[in-house]
N, C-alpha and C. Protein backbone atom coordinates (compact mmCIF):
# COMPACT_ATOMS: atom_id res chain seq x y z
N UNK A 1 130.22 47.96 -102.71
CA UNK A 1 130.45 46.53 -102.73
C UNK A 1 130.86 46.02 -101.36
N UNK A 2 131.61 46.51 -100.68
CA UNK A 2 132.16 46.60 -99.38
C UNK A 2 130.84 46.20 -98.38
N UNK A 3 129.79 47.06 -98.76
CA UNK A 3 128.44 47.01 -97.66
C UNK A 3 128.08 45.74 -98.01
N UNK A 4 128.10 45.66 -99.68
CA UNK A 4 127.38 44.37 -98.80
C UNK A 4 127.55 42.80 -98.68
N UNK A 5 129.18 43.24 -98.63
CA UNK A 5 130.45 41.72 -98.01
C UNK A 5 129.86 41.77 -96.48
N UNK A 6 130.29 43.07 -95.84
CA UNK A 6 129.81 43.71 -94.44
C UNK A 6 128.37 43.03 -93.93
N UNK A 7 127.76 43.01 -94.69
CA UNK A 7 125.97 42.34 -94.75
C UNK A 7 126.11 41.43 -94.08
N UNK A 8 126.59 40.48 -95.35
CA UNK A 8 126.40 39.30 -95.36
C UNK A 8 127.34 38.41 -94.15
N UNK A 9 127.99 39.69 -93.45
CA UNK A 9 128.67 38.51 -92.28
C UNK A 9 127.97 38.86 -91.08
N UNK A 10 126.99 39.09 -90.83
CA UNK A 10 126.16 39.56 -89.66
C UNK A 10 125.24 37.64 -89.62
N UNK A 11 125.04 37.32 -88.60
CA UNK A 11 124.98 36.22 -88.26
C UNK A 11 123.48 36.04 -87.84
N UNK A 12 122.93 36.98 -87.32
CA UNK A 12 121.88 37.36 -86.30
C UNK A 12 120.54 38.40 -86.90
N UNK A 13 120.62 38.23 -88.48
CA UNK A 13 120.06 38.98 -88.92
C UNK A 13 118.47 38.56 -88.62
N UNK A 14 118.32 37.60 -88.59
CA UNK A 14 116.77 36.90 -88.41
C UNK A 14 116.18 36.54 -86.98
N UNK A 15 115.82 37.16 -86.42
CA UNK A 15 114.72 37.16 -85.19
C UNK A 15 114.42 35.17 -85.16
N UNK A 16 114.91 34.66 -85.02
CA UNK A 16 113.91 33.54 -85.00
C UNK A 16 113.08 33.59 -83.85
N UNK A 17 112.81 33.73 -83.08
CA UNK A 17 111.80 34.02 -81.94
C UNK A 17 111.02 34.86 -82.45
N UNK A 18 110.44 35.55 -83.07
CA UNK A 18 109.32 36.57 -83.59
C UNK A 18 108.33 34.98 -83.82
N UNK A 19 109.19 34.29 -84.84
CA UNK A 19 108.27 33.13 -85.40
C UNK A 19 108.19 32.30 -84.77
N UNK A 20 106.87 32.13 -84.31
CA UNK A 20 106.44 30.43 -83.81
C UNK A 20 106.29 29.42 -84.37
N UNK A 21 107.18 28.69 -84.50
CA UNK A 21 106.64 26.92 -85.41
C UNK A 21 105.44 25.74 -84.51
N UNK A 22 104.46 25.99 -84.23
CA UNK A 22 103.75 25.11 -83.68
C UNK A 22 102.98 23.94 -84.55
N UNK A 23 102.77 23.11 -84.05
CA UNK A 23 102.49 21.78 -84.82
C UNK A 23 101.49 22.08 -85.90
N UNK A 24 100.66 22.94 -85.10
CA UNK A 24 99.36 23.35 -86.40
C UNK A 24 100.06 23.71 -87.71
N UNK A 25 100.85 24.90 -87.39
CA UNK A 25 101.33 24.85 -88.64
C UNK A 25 101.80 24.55 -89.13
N UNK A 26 103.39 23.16 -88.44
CA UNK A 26 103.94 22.37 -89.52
C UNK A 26 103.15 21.82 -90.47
N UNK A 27 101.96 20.93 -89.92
CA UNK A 27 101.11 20.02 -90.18
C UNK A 27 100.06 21.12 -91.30
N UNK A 28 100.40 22.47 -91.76
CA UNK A 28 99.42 23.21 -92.57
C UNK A 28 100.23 23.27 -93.68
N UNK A 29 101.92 23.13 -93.30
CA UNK A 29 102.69 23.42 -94.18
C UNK A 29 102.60 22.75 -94.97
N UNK A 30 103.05 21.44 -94.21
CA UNK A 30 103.07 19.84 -95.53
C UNK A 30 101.43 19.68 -96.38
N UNK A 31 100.81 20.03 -95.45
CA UNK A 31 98.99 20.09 -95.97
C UNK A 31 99.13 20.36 -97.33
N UNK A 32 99.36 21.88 -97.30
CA UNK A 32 99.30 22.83 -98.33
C UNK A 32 100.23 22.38 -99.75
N UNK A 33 101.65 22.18 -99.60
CA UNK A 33 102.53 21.46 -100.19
C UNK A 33 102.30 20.62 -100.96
N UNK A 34 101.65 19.59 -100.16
CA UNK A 34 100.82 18.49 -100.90
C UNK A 34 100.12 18.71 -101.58
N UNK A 35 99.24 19.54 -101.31
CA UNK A 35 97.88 19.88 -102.33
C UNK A 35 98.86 20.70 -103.44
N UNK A 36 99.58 21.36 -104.02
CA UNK A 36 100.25 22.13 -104.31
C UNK A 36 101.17 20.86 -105.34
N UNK A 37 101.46 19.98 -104.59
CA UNK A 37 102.22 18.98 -105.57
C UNK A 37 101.76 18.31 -106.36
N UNK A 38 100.38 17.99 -105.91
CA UNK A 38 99.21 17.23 -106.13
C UNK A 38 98.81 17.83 -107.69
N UNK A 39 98.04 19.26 -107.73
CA UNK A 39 98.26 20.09 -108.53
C UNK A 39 98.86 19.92 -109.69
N UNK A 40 100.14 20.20 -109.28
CA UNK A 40 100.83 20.15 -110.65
C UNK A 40 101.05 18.75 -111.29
N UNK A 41 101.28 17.81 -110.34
CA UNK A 41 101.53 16.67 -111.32
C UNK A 41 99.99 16.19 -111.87
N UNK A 42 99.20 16.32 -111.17
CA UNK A 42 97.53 16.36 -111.90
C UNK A 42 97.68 17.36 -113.25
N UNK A 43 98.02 18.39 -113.26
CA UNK A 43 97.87 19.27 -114.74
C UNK A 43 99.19 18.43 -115.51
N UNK A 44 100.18 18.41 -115.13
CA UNK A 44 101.18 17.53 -115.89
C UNK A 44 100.98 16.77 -116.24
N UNK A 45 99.93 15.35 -115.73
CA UNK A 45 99.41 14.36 -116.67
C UNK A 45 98.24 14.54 -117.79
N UNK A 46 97.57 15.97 -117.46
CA UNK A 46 96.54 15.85 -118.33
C UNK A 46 96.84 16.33 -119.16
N UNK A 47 97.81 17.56 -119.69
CA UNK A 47 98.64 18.40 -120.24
C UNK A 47 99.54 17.76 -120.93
N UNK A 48 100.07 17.08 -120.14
CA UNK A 48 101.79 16.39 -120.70
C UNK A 48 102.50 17.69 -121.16
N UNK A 49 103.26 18.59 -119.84
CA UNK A 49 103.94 19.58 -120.04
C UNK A 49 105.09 19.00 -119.54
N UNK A 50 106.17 19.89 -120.75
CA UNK A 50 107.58 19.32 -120.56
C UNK A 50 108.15 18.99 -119.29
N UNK A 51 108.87 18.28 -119.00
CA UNK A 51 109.28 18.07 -117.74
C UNK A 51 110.31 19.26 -117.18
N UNK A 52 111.06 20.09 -117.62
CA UNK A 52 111.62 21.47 -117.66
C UNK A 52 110.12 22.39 -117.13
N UNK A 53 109.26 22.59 -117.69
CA UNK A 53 108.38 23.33 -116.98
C UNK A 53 107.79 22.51 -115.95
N UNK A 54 107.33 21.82 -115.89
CA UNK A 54 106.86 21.18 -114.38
C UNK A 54 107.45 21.24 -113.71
N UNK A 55 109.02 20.44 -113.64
CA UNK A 55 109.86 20.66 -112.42
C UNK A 55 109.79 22.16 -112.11
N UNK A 56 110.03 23.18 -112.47
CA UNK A 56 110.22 24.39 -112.00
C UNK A 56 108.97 25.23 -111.45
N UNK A 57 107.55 24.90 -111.81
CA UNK A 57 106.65 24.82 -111.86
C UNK A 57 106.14 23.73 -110.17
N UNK A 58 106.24 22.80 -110.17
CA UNK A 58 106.44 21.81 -108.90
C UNK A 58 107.33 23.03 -107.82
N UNK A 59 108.47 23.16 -108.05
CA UNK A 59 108.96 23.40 -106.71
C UNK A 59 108.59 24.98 -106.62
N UNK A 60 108.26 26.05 -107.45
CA UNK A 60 107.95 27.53 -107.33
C UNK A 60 106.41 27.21 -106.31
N UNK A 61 105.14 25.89 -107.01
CA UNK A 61 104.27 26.33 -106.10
C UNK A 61 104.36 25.55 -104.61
N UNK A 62 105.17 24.47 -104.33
CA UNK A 62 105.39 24.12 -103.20
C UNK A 62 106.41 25.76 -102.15
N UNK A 63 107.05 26.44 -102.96
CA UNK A 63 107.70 27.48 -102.49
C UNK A 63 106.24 28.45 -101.93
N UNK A 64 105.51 28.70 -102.75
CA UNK A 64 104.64 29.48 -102.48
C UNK A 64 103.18 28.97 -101.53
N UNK A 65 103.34 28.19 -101.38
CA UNK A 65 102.31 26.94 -100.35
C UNK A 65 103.49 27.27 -99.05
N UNK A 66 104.35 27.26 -99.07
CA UNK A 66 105.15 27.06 -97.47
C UNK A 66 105.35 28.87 -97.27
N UNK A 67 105.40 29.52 -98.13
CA UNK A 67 105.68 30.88 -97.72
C UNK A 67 104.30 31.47 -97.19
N UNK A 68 103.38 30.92 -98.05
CA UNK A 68 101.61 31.39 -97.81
C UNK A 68 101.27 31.38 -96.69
N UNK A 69 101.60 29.89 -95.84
CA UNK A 69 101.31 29.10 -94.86
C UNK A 69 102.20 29.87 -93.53
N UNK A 70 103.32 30.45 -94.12
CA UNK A 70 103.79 31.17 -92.91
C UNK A 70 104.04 32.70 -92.72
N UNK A 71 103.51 33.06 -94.02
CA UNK A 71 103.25 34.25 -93.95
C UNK A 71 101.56 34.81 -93.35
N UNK A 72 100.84 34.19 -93.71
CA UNK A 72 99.70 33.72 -92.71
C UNK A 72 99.91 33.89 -91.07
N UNK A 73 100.06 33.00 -90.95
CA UNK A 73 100.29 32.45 -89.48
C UNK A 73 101.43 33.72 -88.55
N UNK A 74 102.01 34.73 -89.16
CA UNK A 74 102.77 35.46 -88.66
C UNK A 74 102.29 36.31 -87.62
């Protein structure tokens, strides 16, 4: 349990310099997102799925549109 209090106070765990944020890909991020939001509330109106599954549903594939987009680009 100790390790991993110890962990979690390390400050510097993430390289941010490995990753480049350049405009292309902000501008792929929100792209993708969109289409991704787009998506679901398009199946949500044709569906009429509970609003409990959409919301969670909405933000898992906007999660997976911004991770795609930069796991890509790595």
């Amino acid at each position: 349990m100790f390790r991993v209090h110890a962990l979690l106070l390390y400050f510097d765990m993430v390289n941010a310099s490995i990753m480049g944020l350049s405009w292309k890909i902000f501008f792929l991020i929100i792209f993708w997102m969109g289409v991704a939001a787009f998506l679901v509330i398009m199946v949500d109106s044709i569906f009429n799925i509970p609003d409990e599954i959409s919301g969670i549903l909405y933000f898992i594939s906007i999660g997976v549109a911004a991770s795609g987009t930069l796991n890509y680009y790595r």
